[in-house]
Protein backbone atom coordinates (compact mmCIF):
# COMPACT_ATOMS: atom_id res chain seq x y z
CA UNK A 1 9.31 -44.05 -7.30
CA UNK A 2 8.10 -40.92 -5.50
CA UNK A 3 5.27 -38.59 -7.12
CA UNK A 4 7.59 -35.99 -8.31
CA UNK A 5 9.50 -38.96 -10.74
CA UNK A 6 5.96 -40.71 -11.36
CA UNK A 7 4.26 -37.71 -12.50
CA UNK A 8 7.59 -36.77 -14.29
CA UNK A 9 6.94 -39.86 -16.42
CA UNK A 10 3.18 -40.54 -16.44
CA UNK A 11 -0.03 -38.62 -17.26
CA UNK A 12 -0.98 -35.36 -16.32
CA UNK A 13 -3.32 -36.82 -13.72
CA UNK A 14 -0.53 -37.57 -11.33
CA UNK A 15 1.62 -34.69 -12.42
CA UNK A 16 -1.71 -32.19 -11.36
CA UNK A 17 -2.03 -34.30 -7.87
CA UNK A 18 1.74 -33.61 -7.25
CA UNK A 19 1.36 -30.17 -7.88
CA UNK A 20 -1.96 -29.64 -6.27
CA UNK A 21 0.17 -31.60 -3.02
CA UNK A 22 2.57 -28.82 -3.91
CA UNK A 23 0.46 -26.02 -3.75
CA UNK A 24 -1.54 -27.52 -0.59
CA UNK A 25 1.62 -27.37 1.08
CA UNK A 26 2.53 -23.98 0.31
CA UNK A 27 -1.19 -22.47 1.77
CA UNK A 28 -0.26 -24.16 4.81
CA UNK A 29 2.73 -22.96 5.31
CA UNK A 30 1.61 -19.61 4.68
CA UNK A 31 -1.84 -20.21 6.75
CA UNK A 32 1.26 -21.53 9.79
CA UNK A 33 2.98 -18.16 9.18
CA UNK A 34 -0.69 -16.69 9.60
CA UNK A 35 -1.39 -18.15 12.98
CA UNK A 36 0.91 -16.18 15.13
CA UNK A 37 0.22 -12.76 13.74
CA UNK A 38 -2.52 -10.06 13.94
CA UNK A 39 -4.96 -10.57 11.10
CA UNK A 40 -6.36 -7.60 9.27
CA UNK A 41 -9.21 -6.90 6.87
CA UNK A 42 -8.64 -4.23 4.34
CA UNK A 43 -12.31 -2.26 2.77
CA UNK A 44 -11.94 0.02 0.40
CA UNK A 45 -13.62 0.42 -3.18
CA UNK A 46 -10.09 1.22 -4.82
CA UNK A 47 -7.73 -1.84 -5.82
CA UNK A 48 -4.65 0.69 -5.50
CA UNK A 49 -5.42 1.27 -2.20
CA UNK A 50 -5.70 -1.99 -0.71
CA UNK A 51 -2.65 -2.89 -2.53
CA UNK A 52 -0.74 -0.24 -1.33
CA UNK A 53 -2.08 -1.20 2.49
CA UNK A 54 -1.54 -4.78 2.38
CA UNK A 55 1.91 -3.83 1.35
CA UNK A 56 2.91 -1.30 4.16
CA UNK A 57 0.98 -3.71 6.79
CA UNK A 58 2.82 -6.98 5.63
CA UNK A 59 6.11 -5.61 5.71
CA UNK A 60 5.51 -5.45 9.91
CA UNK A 61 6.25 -9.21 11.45
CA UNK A 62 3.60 -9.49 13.50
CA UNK A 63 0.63 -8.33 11.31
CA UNK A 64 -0.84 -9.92 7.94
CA UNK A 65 -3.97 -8.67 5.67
CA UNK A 66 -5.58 -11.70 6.08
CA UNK A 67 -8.74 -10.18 3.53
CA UNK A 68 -9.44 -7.32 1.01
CA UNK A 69 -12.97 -6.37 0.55
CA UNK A 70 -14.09 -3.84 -2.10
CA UNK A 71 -17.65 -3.42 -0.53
CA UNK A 72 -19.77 -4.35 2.23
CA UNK A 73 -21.36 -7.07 1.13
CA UNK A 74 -17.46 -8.73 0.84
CA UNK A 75 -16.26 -7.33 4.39
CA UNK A 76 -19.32 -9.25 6.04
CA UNK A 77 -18.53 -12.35 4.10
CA UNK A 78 -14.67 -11.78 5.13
CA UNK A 79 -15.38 -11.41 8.96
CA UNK A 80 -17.34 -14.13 9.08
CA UNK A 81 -14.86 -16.42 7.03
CA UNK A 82 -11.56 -15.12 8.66
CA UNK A 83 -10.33 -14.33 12.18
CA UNK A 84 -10.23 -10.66 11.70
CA UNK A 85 -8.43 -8.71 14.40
CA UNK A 86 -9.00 -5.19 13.18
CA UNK A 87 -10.96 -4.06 10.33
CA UNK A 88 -9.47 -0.50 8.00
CA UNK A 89 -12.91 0.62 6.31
CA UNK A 90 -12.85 3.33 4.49
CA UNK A 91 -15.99 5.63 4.31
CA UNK A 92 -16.70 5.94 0.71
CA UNK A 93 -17.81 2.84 -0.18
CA UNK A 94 -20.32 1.66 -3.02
CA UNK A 95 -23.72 0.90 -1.72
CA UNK A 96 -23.27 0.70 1.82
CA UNK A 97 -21.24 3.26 3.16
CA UNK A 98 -18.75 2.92 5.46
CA UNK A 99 -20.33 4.29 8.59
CA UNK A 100 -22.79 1.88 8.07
CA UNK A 101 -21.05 -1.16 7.43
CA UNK A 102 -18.99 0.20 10.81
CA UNK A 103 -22.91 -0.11 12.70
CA UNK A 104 -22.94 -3.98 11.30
CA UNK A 105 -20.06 -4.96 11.83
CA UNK A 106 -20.29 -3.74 15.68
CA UNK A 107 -23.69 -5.27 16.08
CA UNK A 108 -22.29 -8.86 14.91
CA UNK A 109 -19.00 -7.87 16.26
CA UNK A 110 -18.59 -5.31 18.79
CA UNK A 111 -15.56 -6.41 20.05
CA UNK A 112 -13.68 -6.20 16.45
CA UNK A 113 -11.94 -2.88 16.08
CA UNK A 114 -12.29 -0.27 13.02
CA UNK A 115 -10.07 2.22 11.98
CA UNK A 116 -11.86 4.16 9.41
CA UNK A 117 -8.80 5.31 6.49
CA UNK A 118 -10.82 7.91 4.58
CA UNK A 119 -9.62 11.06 1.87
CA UNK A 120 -12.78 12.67 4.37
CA UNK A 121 -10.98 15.02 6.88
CA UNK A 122 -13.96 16.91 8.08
CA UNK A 123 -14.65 16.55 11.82
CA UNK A 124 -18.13 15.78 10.90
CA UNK A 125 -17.22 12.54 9.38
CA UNK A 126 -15.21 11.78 12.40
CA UNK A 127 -17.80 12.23 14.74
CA UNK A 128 -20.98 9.93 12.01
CA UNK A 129 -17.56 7.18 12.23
CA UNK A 130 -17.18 7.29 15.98
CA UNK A 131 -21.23 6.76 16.40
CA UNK A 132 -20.81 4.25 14.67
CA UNK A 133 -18.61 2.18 16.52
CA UNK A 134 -14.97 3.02 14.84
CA UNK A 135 -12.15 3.34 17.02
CA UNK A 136 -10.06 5.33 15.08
CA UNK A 137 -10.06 7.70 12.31
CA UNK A 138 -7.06 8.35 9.78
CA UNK A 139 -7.00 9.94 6.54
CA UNK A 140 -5.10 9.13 3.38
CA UNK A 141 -3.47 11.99 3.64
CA UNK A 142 -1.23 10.83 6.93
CA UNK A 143 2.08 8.99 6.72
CA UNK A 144 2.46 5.56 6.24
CA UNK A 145 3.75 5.15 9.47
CA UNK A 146 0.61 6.71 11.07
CA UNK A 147 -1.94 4.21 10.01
CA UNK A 148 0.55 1.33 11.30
CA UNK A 149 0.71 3.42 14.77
CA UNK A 150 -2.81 3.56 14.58
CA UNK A 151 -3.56 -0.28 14.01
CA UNK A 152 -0.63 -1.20 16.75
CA UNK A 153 -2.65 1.78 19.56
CA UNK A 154 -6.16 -0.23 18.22
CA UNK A 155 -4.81 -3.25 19.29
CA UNK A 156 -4.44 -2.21 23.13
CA UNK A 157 -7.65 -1.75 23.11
CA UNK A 158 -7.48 2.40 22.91
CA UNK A 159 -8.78 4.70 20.19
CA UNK A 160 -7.02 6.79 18.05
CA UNK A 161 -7.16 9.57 15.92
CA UNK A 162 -4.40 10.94 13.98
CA UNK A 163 -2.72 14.21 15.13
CA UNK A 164 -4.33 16.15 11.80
CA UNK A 165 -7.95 14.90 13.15
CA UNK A 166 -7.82 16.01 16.48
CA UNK A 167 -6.57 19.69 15.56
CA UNK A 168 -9.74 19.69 13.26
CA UNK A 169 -12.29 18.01 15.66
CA UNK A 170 -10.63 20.29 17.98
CA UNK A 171 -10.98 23.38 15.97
CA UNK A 172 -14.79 22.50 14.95
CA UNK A 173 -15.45 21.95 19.02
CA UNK A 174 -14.46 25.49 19.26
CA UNK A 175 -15.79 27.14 16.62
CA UNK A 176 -19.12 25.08 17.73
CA UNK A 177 -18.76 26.46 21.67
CA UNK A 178 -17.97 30.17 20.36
CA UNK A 179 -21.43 30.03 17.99
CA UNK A 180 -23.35 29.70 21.65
């Protein structure tokens, strides 16, 4: 008799085991499908939003949200839990913000890459992020397919800032060099 006709017949003990064999079995499949592709870590204080990421990101074979963290506190924990290959931090974060959780996660990771995916599109911001460590900077207001160019660019090993950014950090340079 295998478990699946045992448990079938007898107690809930053995029926839990077969299912908890079941489930087992599923997280490492899925932990299998994992292995091969880039892992990222999602921050942001909204649920929508990392939804909505982890969505857009998973649909793309070779990358997986391997984490969500709604604070700082949680995207420590999930860096040190998970093989992160890229961290998305948002800025406005509770508690620690995310130009500062940016300056610990380079200092216990500097070789883990941040793309900072903030509603902030000042060039100010930009420049706090990029002290900080980030390598990229993207606002919610881009297209989808921006942030996913942005993570694959990341990935080389490049920074990058979205096309709307570097008109305004552009335009702020100016405006800076004219005021001398």
């Amino acid at each position: 008799m295998d478990n699946k006709q045992h448990a079938h017949q007898g107690g809930e003990k053995l029926k839990s085991t077969w299912l908890g064999t079941e489930i087992m079995e599923e997280e490492k499949k899925q932990h299998e499908k994992t292995q091969d592709k880039t892992r990222i870590l999602i921050v942001d204080d909204h649920a929508i939003v990392r939804e909505g990421l982890t969505l857009l990101i998973n649909q793309e074979p070779d990358l997986v949200v391997c984490a969500e963290a709604e604070d700082a506190d949680q995207a420590l924990e999930a860096i040190a839990k998970h093989q992160v290959d890229l961290a998305i931090v948002d800025i406005s974060l509770e508690g620690t913000n995310g130009v500062q959780l940016t300056e610990k996660i380079k200092s216990k990771c500097p070789y883990l890459p941040v793309l900072i995916l903030t509603m902030h599109d000042e060039a100010s911001y930009a420049k706090r992020a990029f002290q900080a460590g980030a390598g990229g900077y993207i606002t919610k207001h881009e297209a989808a397919e921006t942030i996913i160019t942005g993570i694959r660019i990341m990935l080389t090993g490049k920074e990058y800032v979205s096309e709307t950014m570097t008109q305004k950090i552009l335009e702020k340079l100016r405006t800076e060099t004219n005021q001398r």
